[in-house]
Protein backbone atom coordinates (compact mmCIF):
# COMPACT_ATOMS: atom_id res chain seq x y z
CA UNK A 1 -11.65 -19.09 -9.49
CA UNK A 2 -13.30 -21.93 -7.73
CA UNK A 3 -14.89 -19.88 -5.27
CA UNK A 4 -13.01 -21.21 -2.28
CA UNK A 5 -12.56 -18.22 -0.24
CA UNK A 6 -11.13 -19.86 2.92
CA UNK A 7 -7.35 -19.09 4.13
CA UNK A 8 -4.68 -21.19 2.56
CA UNK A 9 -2.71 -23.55 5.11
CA UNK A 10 -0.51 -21.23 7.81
CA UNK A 11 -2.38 -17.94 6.90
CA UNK A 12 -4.89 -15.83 8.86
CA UNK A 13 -8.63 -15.95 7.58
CA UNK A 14 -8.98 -12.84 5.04
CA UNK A 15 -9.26 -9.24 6.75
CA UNK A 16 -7.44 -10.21 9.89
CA UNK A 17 -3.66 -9.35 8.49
CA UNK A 18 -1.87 -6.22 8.07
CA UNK A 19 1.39 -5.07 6.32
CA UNK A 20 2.74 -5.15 9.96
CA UNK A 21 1.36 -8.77 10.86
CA UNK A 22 2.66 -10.52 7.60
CA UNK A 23 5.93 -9.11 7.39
CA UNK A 24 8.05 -11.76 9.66
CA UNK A 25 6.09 -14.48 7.52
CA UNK A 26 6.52 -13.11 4.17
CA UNK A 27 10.32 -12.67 5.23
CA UNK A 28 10.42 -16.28 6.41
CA UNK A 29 8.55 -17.88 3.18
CA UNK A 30 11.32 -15.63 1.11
CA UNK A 31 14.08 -17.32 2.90
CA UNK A 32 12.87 -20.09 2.29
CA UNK A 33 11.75 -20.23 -0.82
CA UNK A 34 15.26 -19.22 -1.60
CA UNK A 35 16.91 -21.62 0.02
CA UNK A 36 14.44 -24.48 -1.57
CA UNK A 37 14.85 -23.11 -4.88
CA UNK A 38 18.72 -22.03 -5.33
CA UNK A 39 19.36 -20.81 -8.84
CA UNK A 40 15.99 -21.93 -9.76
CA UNK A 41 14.42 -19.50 -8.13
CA UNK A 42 13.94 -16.61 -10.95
CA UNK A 43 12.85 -19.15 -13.44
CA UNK A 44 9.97 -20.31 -10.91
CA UNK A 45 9.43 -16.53 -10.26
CA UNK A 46 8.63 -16.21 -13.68
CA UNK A 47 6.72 -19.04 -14.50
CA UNK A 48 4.30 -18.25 -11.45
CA UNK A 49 4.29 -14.50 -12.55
CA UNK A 50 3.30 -15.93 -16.32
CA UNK A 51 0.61 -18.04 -15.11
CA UNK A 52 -0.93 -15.39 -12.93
CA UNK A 53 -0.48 -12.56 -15.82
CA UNK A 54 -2.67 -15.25 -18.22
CA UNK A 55 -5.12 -15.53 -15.52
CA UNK A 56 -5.89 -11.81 -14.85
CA UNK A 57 -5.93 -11.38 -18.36
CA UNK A 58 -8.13 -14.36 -19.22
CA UNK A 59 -11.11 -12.78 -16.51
CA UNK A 60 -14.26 -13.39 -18.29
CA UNK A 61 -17.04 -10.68 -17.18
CA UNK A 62 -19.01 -12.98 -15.10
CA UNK A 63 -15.61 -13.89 -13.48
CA UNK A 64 -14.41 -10.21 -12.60
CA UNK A 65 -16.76 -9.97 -9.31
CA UNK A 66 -15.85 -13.65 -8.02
CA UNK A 67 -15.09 -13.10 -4.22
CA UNK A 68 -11.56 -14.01 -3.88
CA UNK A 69 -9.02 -15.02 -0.29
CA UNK A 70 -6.85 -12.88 0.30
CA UNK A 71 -4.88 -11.91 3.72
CA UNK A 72 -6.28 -8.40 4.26
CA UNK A 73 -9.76 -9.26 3.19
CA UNK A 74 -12.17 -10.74 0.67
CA UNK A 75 -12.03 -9.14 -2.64
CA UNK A 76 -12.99 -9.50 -5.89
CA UNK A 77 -11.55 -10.80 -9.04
CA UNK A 78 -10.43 -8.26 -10.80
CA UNK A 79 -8.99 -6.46 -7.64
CA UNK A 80 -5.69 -7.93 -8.16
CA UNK A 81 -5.23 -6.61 -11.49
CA UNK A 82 -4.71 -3.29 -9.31
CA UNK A 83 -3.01 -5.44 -6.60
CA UNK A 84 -0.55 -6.60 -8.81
CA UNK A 85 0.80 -3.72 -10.86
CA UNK A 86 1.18 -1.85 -6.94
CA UNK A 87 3.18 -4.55 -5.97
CA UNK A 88 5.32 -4.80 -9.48
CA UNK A 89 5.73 -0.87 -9.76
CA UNK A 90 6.87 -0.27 -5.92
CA UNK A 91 9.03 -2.89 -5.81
CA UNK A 92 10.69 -1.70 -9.00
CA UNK A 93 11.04 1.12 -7.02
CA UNK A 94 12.92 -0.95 -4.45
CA UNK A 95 15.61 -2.09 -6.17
CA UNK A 96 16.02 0.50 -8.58
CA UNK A 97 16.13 3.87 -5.85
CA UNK A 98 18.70 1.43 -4.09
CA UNK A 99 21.22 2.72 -7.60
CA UNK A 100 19.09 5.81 -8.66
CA UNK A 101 18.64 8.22 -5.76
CA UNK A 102 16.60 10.28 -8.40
CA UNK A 103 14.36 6.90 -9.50
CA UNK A 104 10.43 7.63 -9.78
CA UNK A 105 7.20 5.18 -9.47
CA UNK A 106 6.03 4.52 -12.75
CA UNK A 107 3.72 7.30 -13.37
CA UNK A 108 1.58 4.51 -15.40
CA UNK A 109 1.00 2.62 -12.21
CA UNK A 110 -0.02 5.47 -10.30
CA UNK A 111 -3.79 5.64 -10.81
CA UNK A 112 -3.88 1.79 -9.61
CA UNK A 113 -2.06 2.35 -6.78
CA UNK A 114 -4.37 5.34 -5.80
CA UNK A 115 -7.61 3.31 -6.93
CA UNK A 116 -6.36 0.68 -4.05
CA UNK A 117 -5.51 2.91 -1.76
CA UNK A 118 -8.63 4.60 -1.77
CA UNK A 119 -11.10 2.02 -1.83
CA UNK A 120 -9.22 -0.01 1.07
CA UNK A 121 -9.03 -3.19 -0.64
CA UNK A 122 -6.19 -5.82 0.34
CA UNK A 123 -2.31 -5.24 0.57
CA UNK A 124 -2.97 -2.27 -1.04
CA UNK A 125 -4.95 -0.20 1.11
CA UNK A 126 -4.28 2.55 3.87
CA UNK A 127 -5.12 -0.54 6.69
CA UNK A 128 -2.83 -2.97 5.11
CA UNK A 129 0.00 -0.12 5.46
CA UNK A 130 -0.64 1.52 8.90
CA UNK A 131 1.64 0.19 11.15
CA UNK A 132 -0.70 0.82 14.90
CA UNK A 133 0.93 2.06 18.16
CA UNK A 134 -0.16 3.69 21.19
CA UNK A 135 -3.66 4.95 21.55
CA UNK A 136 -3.45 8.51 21.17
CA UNK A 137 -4.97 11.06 23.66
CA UNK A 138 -7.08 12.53 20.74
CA UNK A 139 -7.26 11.55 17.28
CA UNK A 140 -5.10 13.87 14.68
CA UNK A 141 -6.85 14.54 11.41
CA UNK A 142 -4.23 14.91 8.86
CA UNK A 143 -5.67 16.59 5.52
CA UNK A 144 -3.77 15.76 1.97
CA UNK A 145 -4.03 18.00 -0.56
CA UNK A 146 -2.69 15.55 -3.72
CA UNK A 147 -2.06 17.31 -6.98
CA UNK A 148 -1.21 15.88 -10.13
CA UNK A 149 -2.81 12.42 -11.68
CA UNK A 150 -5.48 12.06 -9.87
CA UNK A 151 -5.71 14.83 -7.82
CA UNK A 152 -7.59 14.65 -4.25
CA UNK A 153 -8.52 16.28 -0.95
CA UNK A 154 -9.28 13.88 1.71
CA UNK A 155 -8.39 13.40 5.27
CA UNK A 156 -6.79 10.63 7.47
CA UNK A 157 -7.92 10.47 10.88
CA UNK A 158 -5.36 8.38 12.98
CA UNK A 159 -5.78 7.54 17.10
CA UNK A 160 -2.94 5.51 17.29
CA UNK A 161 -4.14 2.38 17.05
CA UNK A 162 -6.50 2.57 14.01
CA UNK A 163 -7.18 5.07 10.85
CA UNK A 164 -10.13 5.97 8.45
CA UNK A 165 -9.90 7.50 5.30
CA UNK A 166 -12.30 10.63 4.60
CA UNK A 167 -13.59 13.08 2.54
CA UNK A 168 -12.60 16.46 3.66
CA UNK A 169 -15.30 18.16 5.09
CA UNK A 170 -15.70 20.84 7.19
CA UNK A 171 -13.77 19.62 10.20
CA UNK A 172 -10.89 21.75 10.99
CA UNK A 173 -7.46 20.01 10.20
CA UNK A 174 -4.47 19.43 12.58
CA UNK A 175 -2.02 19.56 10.02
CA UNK A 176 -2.58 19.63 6.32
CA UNK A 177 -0.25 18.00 3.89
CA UNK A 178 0.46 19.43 -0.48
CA UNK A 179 2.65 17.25 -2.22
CA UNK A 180 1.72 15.47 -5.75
CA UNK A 181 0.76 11.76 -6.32
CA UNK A 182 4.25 10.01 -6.29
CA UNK A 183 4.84 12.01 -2.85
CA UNK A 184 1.49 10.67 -1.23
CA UNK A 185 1.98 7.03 -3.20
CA UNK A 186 5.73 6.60 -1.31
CA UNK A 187 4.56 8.26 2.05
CA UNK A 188 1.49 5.84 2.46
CA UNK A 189 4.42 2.27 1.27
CA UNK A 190 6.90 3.86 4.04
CA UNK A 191 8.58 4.93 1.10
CA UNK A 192 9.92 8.42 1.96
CA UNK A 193 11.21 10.14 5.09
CA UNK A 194 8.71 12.90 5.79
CA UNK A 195 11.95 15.21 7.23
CA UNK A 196 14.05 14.86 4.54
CA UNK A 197 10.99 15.20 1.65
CA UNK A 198 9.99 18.54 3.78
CA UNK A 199 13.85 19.79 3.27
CA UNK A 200 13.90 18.72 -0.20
CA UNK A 201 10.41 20.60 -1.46
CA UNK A 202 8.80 17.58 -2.13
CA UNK A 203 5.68 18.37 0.16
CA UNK A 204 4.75 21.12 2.69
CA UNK A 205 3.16 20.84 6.07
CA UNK A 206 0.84 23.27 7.24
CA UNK A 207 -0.21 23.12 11.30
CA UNK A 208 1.84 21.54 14.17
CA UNK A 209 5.10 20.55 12.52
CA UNK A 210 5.62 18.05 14.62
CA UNK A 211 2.19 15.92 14.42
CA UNK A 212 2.94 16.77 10.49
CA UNK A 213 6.14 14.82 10.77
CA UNK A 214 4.84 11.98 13.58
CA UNK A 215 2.84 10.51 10.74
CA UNK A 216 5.87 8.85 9.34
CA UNK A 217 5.89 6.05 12.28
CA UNK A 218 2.70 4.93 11.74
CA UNK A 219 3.77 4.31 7.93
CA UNK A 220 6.79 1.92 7.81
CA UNK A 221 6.90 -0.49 5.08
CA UNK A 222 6.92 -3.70 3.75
């Protein structure tokens, strides 16, 4: 809130980290944090989580468009409002699907989670997610057709290495995707095996069945 946007100590400057960069380091400052903390650990879990709750909530107007540090790239204020309830709601996810195979994403936190994803801000956008690997020969344009809250056509364009986020136009599609919000939300976190979801009904894939099912490696997690 100071307006310091430079990179903390140890972390890359803002918009040069991925999901697939910061995962050995987030792992590592876990472990550690664990290890430093012992049983104290939730209690300082929720003291942080209080103080950053009252700070979100606290955002004045003039205070919502403050540029702000943070590994995937400079954002505003009020950004992690958004940033936060992803993170809360998937995780939740984590630990709960782990006991419930039948466990859901909040269907509250799905509109944030689809505001971040489209607008390509921080640890919650389509960048922050896409694991890269080898250049492709040509680029695959992968069309979603999203029903439910929030419902959306739009394509990804993938060449291996990179991805954009589209409008659909009038481009012709490699393979075109239907499934509803939670589907698309969980598919985009590395959240759902595309072969088993296709076997289950949860989405269809229209085009080269293979490309259709290729876009789960580029989508892996954190």
């Amino acid at each position: 809130m100071q307006g310091d946007t430079a990179a903390p100590p140890g972390r890359l400057p803002a918009g040069q980290a991925t999901g697939a960069l910061a995962a050995a380091s987030i792992a590592q400052r876990s472990i550690a944090a664990r290890q430093a903390l012992g049983d104290r650990l939730l209690p300082a879990f929720d003291a942080a989580n209080d103080h950053l709750n009252s700070l979100l909530a606290g955002l004045q107007p003039e205070q919502r468009t403050l540029p702000c540090y943070h590994p995937g790239g400079i954002v505003k204020a009020q950004n992690f409002i958004e940033l936060r309830l992803k993170e809360l709601a998937l995780h939740e996810w984590d630990i709960r699907a782990a006991q419930e195979p039948a466990a859901q994403v909040s269907p509250a936190s799905i509109p944030a989670m689809l505001t971040t994803i489209s607008e390509s801000i921080a640890s919650g956008s389509l960048r922050w997610a896409f694991w890269s690997g080898p250049p492709l020969p040509t680029p695959v344009r992968y069309r979603f057709a999203v029903t439910g809250s929030g419902p959306s056509k739009s394509d990804l364009v993938v060449d291996g290495t990179t991805l954009r986020l589209e409008a659909a136009g009038d481009a012709t599609a490699d393979v075109t995707i239907q499934c509803d919000t939670e589907t698309f939300v969980r598919l985009v976190y590395g959240r759902l095996n595309l072969k088993a979801a296709v076997s289950a009904g949860q989405l269809t894939i229209e085009g080269d069945q293979q490309l259709g099912l290729a876009l789960g490696q580029w989508f892996r997690g954190i």
